[in-house]
C-alpha atoms as a PDB file:
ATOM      1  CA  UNK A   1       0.701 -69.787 110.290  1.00  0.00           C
ATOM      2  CA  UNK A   2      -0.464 -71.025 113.907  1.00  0.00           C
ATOM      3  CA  UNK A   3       1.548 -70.138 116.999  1.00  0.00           C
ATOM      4  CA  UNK A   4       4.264 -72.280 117.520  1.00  0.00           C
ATOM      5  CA  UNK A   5       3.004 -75.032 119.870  1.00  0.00           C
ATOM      6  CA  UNK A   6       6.118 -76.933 120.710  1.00  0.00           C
ATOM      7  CA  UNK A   7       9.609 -75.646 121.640  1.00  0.00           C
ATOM      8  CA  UNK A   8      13.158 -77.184 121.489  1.00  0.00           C
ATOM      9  CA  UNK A   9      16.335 -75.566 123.090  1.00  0.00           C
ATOM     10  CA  UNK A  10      19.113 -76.976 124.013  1.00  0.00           C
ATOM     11  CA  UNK A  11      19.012 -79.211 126.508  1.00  0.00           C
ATOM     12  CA  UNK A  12      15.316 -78.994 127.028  1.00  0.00           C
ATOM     13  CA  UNK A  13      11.725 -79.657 124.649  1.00  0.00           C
ATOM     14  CA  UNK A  14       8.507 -77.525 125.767  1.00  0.00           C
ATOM     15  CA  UNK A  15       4.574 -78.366 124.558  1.00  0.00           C
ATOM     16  CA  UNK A  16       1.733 -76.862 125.137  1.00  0.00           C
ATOM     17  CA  UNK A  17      -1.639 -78.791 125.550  1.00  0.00           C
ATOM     18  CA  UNK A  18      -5.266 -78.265 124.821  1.00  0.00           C
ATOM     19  CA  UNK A  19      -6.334 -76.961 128.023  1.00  0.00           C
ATOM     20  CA  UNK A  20      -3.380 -74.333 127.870  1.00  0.00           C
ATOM     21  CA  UNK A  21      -1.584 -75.772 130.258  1.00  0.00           C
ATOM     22  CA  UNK A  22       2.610 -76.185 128.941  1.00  0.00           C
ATOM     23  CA  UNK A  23       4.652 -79.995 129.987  1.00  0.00           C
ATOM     24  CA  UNK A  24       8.609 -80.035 129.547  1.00  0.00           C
ATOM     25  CA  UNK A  25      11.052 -82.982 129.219  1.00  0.00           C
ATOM     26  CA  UNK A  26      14.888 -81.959 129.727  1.00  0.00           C
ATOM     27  CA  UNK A  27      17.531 -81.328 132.039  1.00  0.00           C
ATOM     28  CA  UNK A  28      15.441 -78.412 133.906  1.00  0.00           C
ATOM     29  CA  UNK A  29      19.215 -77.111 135.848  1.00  0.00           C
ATOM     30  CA  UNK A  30      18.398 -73.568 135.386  1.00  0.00           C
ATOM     31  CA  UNK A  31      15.017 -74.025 136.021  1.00  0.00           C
ATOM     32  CA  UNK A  32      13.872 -73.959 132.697  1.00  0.00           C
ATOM     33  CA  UNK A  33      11.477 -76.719 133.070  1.00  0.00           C
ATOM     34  CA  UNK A  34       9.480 -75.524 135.756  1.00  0.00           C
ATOM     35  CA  UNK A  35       6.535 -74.876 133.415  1.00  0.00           C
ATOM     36  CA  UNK A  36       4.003 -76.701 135.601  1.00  0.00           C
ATOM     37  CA  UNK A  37       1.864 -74.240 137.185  1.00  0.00           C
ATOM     38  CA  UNK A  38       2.155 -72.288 133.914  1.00  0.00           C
ATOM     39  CA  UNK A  39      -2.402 -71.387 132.538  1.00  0.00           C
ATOM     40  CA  UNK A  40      -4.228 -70.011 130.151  1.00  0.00           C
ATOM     41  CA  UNK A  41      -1.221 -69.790 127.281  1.00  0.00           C
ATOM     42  CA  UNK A  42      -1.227 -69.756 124.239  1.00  0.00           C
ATOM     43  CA  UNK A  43       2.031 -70.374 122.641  1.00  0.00           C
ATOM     44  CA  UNK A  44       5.797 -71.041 123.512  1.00  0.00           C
ATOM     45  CA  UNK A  45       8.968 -70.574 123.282  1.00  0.00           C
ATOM     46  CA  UNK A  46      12.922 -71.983 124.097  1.00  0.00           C
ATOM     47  CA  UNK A  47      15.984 -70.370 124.537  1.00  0.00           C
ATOM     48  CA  UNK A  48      18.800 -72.151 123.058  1.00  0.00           C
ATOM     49  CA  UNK A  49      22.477 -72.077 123.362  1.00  0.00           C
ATOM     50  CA  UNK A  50      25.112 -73.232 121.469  1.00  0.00           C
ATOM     51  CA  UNK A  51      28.453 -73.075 123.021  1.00  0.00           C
ATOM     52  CA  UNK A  52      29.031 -75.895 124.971  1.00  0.00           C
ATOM     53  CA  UNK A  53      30.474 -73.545 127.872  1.00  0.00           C
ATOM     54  CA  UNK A  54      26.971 -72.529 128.517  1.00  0.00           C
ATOM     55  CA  UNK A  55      25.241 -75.914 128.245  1.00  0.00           C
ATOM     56  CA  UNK A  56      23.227 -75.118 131.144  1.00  0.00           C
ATOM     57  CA  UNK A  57      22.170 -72.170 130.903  1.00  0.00           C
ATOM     58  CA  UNK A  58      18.368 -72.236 128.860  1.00  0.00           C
ATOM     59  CA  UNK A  59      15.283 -70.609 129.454  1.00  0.00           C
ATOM     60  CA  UNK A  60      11.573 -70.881 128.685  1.00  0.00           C
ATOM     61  CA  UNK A  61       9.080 -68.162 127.655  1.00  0.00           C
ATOM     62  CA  UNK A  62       5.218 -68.532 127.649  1.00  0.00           C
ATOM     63  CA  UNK A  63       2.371 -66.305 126.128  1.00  0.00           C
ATOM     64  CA  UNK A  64      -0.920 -66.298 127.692  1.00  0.00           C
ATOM     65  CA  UNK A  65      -4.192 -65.290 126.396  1.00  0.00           C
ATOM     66  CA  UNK A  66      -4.477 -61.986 127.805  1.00  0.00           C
ATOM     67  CA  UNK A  67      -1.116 -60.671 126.246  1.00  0.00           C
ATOM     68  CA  UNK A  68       1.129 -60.983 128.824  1.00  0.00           C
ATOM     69  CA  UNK A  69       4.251 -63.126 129.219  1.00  0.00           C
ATOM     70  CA  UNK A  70       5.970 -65.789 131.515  1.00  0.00           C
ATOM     71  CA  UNK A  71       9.354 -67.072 131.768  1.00  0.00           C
ATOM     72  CA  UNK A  72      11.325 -69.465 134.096  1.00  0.00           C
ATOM     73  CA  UNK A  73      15.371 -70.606 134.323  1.00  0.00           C
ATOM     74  CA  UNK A  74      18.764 -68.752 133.601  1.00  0.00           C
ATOM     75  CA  UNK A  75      18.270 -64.753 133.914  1.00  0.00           C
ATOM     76  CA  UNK A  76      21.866 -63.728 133.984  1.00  0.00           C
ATOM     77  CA  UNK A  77      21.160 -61.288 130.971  1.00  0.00           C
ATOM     78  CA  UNK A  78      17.337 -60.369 132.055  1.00  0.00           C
ATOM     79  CA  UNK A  79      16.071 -62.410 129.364  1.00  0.00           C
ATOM     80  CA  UNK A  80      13.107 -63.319 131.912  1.00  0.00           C
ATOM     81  CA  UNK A  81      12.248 -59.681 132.869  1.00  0.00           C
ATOM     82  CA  UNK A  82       8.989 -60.123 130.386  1.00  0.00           C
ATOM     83  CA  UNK A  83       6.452 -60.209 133.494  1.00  0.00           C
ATOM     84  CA  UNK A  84       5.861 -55.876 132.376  1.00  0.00           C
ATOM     85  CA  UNK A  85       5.165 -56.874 128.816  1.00  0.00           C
ATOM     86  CA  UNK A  86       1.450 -56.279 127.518  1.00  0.00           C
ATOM     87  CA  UNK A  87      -0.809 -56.957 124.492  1.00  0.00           C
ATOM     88  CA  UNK A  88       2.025 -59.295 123.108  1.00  0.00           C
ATOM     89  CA  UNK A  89       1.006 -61.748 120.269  1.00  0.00           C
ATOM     90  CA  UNK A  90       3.723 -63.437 119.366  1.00  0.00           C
ATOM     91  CA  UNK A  91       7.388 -64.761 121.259  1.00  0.00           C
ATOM     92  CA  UNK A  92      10.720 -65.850 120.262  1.00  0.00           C
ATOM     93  CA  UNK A  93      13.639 -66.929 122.453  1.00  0.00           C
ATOM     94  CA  UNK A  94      16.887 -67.269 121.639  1.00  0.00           C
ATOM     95  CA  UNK A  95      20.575 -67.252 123.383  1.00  0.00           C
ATOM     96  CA  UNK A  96      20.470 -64.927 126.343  1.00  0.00           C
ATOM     97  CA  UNK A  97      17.066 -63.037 124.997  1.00  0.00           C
ATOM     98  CA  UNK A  98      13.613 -63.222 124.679  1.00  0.00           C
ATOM     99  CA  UNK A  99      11.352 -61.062 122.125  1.00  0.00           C
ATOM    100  CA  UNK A 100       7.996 -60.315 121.830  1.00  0.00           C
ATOM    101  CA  UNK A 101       5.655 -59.208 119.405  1.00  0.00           C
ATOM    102  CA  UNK A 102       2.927 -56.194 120.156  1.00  0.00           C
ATOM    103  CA  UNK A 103      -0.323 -55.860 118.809  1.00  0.00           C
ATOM    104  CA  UNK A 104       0.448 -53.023 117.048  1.00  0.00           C
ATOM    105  CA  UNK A 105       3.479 -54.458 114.844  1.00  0.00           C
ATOM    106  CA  UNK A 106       6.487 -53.506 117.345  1.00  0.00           C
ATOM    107  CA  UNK A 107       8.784 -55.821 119.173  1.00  0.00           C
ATOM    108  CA  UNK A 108      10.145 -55.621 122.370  1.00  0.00           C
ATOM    109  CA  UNK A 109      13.357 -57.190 123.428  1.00  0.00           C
ATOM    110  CA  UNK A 110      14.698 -58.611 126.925  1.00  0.00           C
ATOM    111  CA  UNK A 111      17.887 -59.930 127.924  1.00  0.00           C
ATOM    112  CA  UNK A 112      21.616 -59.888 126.251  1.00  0.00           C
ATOM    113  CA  UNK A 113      22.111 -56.665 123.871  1.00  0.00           C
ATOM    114  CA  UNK A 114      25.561 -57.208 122.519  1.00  0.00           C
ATOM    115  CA  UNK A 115      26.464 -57.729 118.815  1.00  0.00           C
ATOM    116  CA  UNK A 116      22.809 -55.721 118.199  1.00  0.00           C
ATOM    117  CA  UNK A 117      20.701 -59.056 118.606  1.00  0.00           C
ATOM    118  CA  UNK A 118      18.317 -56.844 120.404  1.00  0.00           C
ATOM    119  CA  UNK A 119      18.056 -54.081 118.193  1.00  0.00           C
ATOM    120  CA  UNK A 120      14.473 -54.038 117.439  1.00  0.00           C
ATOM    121  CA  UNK A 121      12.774 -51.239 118.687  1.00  0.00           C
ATOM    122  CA  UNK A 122      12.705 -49.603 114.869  1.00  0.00           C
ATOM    123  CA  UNK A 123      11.161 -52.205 113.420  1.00  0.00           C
ATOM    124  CA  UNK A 124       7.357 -51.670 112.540  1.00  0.00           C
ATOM    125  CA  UNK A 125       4.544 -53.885 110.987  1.00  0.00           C
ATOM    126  CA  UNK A 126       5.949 -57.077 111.964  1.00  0.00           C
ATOM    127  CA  UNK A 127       4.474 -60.341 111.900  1.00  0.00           C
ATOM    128  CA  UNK A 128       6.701 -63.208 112.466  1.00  0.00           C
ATOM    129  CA  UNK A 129       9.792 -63.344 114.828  1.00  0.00           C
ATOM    130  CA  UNK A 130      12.727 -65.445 115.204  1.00  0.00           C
ATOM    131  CA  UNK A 131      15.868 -65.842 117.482  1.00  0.00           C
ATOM    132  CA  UNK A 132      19.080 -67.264 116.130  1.00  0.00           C
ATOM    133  CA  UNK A 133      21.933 -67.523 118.801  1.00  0.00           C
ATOM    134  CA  UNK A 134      23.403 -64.136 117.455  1.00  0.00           C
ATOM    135  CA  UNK A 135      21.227 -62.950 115.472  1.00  0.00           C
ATOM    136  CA  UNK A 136      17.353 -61.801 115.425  1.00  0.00           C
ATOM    137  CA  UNK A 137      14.594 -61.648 112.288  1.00  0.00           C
ATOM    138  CA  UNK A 138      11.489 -59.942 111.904  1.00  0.00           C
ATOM    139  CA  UNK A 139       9.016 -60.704 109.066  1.00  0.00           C
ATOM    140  CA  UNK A 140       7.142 -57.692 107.804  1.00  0.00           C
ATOM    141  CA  UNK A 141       3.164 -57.996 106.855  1.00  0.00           C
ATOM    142  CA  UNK A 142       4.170 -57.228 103.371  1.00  0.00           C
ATOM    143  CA  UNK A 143       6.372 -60.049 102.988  1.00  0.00           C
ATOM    144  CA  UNK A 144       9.797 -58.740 103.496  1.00  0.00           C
ATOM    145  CA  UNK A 145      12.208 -59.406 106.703  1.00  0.00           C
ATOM    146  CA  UNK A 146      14.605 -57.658 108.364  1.00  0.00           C
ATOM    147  CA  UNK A 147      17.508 -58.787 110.320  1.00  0.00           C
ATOM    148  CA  UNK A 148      19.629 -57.628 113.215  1.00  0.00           C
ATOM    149  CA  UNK A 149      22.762 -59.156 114.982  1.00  0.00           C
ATOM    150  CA  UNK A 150      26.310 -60.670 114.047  1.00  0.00           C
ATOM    151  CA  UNK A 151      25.713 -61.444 110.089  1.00  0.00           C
ATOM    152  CA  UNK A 152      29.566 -62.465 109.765  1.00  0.00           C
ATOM    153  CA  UNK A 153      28.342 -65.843 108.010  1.00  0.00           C
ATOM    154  CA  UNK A 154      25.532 -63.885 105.959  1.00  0.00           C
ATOM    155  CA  UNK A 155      23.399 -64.760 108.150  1.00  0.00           C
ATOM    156  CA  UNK A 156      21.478 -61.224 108.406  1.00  0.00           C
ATOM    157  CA  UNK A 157      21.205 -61.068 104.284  1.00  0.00           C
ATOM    158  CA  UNK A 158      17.650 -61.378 103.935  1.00  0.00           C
ATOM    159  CA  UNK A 159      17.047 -57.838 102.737  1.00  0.00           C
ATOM    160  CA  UNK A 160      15.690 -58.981  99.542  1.00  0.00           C
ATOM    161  CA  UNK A 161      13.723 -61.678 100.207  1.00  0.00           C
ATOM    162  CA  UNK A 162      10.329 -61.263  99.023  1.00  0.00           C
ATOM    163  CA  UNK A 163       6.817 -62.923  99.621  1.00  0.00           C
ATOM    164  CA  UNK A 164       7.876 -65.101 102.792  1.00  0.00           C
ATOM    165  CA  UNK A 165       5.091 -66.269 105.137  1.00  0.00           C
ATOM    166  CA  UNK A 166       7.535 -67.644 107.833  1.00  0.00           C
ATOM    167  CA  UNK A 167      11.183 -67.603 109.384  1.00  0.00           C
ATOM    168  CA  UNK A 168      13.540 -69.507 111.263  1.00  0.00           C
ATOM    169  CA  UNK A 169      17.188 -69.021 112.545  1.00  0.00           C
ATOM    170  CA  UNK A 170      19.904 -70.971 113.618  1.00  0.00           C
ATOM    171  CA  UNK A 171      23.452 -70.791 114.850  1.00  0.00           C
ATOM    172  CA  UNK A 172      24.764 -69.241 111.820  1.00  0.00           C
ATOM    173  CA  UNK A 173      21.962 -69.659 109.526  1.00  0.00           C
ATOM    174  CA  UNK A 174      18.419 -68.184 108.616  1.00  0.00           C
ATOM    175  CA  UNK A 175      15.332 -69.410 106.687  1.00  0.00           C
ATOM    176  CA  UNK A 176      12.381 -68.303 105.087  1.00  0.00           C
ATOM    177  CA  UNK A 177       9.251 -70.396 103.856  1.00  0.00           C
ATOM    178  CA  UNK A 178       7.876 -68.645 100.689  1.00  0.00           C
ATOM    179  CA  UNK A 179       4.067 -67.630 100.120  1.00  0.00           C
ATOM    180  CA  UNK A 180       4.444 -70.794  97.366  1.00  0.00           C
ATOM    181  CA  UNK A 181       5.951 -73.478  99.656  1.00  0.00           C
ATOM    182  CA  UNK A 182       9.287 -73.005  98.691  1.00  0.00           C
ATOM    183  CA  UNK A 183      12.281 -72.565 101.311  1.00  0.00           C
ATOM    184  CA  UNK A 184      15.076 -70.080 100.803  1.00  0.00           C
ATOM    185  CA  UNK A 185      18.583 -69.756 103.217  1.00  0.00           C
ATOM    186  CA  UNK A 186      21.461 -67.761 103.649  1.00  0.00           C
ATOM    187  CA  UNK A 187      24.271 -67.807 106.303  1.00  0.00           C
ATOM    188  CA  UNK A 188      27.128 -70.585 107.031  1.00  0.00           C
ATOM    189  CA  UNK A 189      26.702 -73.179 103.988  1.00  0.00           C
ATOM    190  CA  UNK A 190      29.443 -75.528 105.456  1.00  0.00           C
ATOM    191  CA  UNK A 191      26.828 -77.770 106.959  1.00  0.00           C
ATOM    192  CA  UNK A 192      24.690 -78.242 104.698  1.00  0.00           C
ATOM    193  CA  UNK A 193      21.709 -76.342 106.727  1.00  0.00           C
ATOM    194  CA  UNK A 194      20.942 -73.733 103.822  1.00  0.00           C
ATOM    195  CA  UNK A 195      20.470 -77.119 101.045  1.00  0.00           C
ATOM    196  CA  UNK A 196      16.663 -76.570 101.353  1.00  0.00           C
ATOM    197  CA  UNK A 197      16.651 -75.515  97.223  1.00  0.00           C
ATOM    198  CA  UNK A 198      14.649 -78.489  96.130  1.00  0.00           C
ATOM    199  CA  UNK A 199      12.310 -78.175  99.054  1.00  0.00           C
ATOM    200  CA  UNK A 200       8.652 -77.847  97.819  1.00  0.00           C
ATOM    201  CA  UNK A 201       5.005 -77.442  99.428  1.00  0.00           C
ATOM    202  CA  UNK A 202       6.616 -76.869 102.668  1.00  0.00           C
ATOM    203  CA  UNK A 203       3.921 -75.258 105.144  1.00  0.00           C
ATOM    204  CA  UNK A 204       6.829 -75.047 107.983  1.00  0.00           C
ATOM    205  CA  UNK A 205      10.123 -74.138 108.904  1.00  0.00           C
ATOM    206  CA  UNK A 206      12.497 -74.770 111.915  1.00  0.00           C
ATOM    207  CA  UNK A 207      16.268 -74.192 112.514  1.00  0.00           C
ATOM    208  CA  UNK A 208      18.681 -75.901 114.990  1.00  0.00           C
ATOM    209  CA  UNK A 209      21.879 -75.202 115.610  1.00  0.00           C
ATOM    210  CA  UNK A 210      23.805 -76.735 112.393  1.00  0.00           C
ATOM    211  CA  UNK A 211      20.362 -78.085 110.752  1.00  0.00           C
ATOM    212  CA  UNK A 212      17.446 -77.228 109.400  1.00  0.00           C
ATOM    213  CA  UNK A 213      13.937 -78.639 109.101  1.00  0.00           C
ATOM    214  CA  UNK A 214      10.671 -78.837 107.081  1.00  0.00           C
ATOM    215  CA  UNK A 215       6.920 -79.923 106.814  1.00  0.00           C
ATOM    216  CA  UNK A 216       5.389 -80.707 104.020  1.00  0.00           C
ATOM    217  CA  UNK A 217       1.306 -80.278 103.015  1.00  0.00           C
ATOM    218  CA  UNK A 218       1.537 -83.631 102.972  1.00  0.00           C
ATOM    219  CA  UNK A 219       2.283 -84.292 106.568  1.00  0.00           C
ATOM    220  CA  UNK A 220       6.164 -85.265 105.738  1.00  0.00           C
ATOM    221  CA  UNK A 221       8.804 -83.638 107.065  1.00  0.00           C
ATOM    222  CA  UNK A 222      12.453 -83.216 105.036  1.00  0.00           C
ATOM    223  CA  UNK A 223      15.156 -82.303 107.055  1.00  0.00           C
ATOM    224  CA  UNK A 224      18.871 -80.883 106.122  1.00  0.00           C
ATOM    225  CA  UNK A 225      22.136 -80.079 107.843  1.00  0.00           C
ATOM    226  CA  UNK A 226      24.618 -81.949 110.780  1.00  0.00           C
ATOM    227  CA  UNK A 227      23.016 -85.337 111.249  1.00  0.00           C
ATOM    228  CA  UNK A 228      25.501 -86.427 114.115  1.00  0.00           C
ATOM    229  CA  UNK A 229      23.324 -87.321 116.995  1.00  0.00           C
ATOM    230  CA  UNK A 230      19.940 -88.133 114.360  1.00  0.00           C
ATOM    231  CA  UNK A 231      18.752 -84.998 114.714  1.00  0.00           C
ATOM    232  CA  UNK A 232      17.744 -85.421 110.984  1.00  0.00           C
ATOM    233  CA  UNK A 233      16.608 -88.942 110.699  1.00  0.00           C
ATOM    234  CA  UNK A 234      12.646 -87.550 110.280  1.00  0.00           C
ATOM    235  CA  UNK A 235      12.248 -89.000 107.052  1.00  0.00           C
ATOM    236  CA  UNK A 236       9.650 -92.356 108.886  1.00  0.00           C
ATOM    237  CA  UNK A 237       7.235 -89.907 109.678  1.00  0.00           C
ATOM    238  CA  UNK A 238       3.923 -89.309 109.243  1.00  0.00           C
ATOM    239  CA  UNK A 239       1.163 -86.999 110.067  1.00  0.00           C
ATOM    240  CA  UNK A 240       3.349 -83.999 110.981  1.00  0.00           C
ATOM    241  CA  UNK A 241       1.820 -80.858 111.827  1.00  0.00           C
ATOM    242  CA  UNK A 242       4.518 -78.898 113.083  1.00  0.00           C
ATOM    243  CA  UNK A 243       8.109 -78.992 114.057  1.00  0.00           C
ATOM    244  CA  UNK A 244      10.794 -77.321 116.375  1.00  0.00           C
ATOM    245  CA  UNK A 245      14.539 -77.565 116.218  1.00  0.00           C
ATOM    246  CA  UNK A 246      16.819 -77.620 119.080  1.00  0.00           C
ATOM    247  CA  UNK A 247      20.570 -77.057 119.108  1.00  0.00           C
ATOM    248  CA  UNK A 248      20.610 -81.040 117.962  1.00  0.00           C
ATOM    249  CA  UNK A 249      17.516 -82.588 118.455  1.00  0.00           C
ATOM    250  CA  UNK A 250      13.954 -82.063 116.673  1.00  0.00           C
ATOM    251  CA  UNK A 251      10.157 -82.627 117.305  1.00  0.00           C
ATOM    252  CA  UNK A 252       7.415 -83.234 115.018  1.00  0.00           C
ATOM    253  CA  UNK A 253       3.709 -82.855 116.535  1.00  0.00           C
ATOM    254  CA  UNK A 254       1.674 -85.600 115.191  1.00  0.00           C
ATOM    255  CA  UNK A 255      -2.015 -85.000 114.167  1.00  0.00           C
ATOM    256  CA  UNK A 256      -3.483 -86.742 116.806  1.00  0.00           C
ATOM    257  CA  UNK A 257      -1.851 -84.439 119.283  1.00  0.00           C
ATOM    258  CA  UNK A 258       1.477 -86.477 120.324  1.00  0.00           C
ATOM    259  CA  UNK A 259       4.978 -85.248 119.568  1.00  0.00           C
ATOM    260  CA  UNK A 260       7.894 -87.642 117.857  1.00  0.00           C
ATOM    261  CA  UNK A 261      11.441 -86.881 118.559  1.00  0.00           C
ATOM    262  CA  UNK A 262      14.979 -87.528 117.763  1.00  0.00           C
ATOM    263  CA  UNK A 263      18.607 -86.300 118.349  1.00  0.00           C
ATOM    264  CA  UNK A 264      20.691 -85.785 121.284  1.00  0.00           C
ATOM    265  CA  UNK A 265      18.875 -87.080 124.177  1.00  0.00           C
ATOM    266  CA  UNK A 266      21.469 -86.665 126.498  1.00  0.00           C
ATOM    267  CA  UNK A 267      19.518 -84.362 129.339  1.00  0.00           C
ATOM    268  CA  UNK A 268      16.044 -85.984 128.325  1.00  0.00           C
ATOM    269  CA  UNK A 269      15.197 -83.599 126.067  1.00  0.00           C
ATOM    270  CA  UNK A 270      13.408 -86.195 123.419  1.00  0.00           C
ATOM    271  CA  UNK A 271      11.791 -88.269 126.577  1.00  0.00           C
ATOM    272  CA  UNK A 272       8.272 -86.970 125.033  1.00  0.00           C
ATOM    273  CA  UNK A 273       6.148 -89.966 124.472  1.00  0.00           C
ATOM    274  CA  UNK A 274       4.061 -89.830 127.448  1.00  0.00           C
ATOM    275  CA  UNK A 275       3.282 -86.213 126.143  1.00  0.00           C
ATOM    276  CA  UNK A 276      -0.615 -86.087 124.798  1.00  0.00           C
ATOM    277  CA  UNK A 277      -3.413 -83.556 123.812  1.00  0.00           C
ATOM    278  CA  UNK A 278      -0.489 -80.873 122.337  1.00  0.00           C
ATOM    279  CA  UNK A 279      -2.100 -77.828 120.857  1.00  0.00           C
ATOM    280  CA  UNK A 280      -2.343 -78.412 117.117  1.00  0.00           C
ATOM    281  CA  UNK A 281      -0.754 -74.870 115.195  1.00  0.00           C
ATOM    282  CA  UNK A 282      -3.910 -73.215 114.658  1.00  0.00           C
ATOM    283  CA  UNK A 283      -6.012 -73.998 118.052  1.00  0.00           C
ATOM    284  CA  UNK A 284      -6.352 -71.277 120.006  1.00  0.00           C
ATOM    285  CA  UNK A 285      -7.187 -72.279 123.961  1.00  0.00           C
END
């Protein structure tokens, strides 16, 4: 799996370009759009929120080619403070925190450590990160993922999931794309975000807050969950590549480098046409 390429939070949609430079289309009130002078990355991340009390409140995380780490808008937790980090391969963002992925397997963790989202500095031979707004998970190079945080909807039972090449969380939710192209979930079930069962070839996950989406070898993407604001009407298109799920909105990067959107667009955050030359998964600048 590539590094992901495209970010949704909240209010806000992030994409990085060929020439590893990063654009943004959202609201931007906490800063978190202020990507512009932003080089030589590689991959990127957004942090979402979900309580509507905190609407504002998003940041944005970059990872550049040398290892070390960028982020812009809301800090109240530290979830910025990554500017120390080194030889990082890998971020994640989620609400209030930021991880990131060393070299070596480890993960470090910045920003809000209540309900144990941030309790990662145990795990070892890790792979694959994701944030969820109170949880976090870890894939392991064997296969096998771990997960920390408030698990109060089951959210945090993926102790015996085996063979998974990717994961994804949500508000409540968490999903894993199998070595086979099958999807598994386990958390709330009330919205119909953990219905992935008859999913097959999938080659990506993402999660939003109360949905959950997929892309298929064939360059379709299949999407599950809360459809109030469209954020699953994906079934028109074609040529997908990858996809990211906000809190309610979702983005599919095209083939030929462009990004298709839909969902709450609200603050702007879908307002991604004019966006071009997007990283595809596996390019590294």
């Amino acid at each position: 799996m590539g590094l992901p390429v495209i970010a949704a939070g909240r209010r806000h949609s992030v994409g990085l370009r060929v020439d590893g430079t990063v654009v943004a289309a959202g609201a931007g009130t906490s800063g978190e759009c202020r990507v512009g002078d932003w080089v030589h990355v590689v991959a990127v991340a957004a942090g979402s929120v979900h309580t509507a009390s905190n609407t504002g409140r998003s940041h944005s995380v970059g990872l550049r080619a040398d290892g070390t780490v960028v982020a812009t808008g809301w800090n109240g937790d530290g979830q910025c403070d990554v500017a120390s980090w080194r030889d990082v391969t890998l971020v994640a963002a989620g609400w209030r925190r930021t991880l990131g992925l060393v070299g070596d397997g480890t993960v470090l963790a910045a920003g809000r450590r209540r309900e144990g989202v941030a309790d990662v500095s145990r795990w070892r031979e890790v792979v694959g990160l994701a944030c969820g707004d109170w949880h976090s998970v870890g894939l392991r190079a064997d296969g096998t993922t771990v997960a920390v945080g408030n698990g109060r909807r089951g959210q945090c039972a993926v102790d015996t999931w085996r063979d998974i090449a990717a994961v994804a969380a949500g508000y409540l939710h968490t999903v894993g794309l199998t070595d086979d192209g099958r999807v598994l979930a386990v958390g709330d079930r009330s919205t119909g975000a953990c219905d992935v069962g008859a999913w097959r070839d999938v080659v990506a996950v993402a999660a939003g807050s109360y949905h959950t989406v997929g892309v298929t070898a064939a360059g379709r993407v299949v999407a599950v969950g809360s459809n109030g604001l469209g954020q699953c009407d994906v079934a028109d298109w074609r040529g997908i590549v990858a996809v990211a799920a906000g809190s309610t909105h979702t983005l599919g990067l095209r083939v030929d480098g462009t990004v298709a959107a839909t969902g709450d667009n609200a603050h702007g955050q879908c307002e991604v046409t004019g966006w071009d030359a997007i990283q595809s998964p596996g390019h590294r600048s």
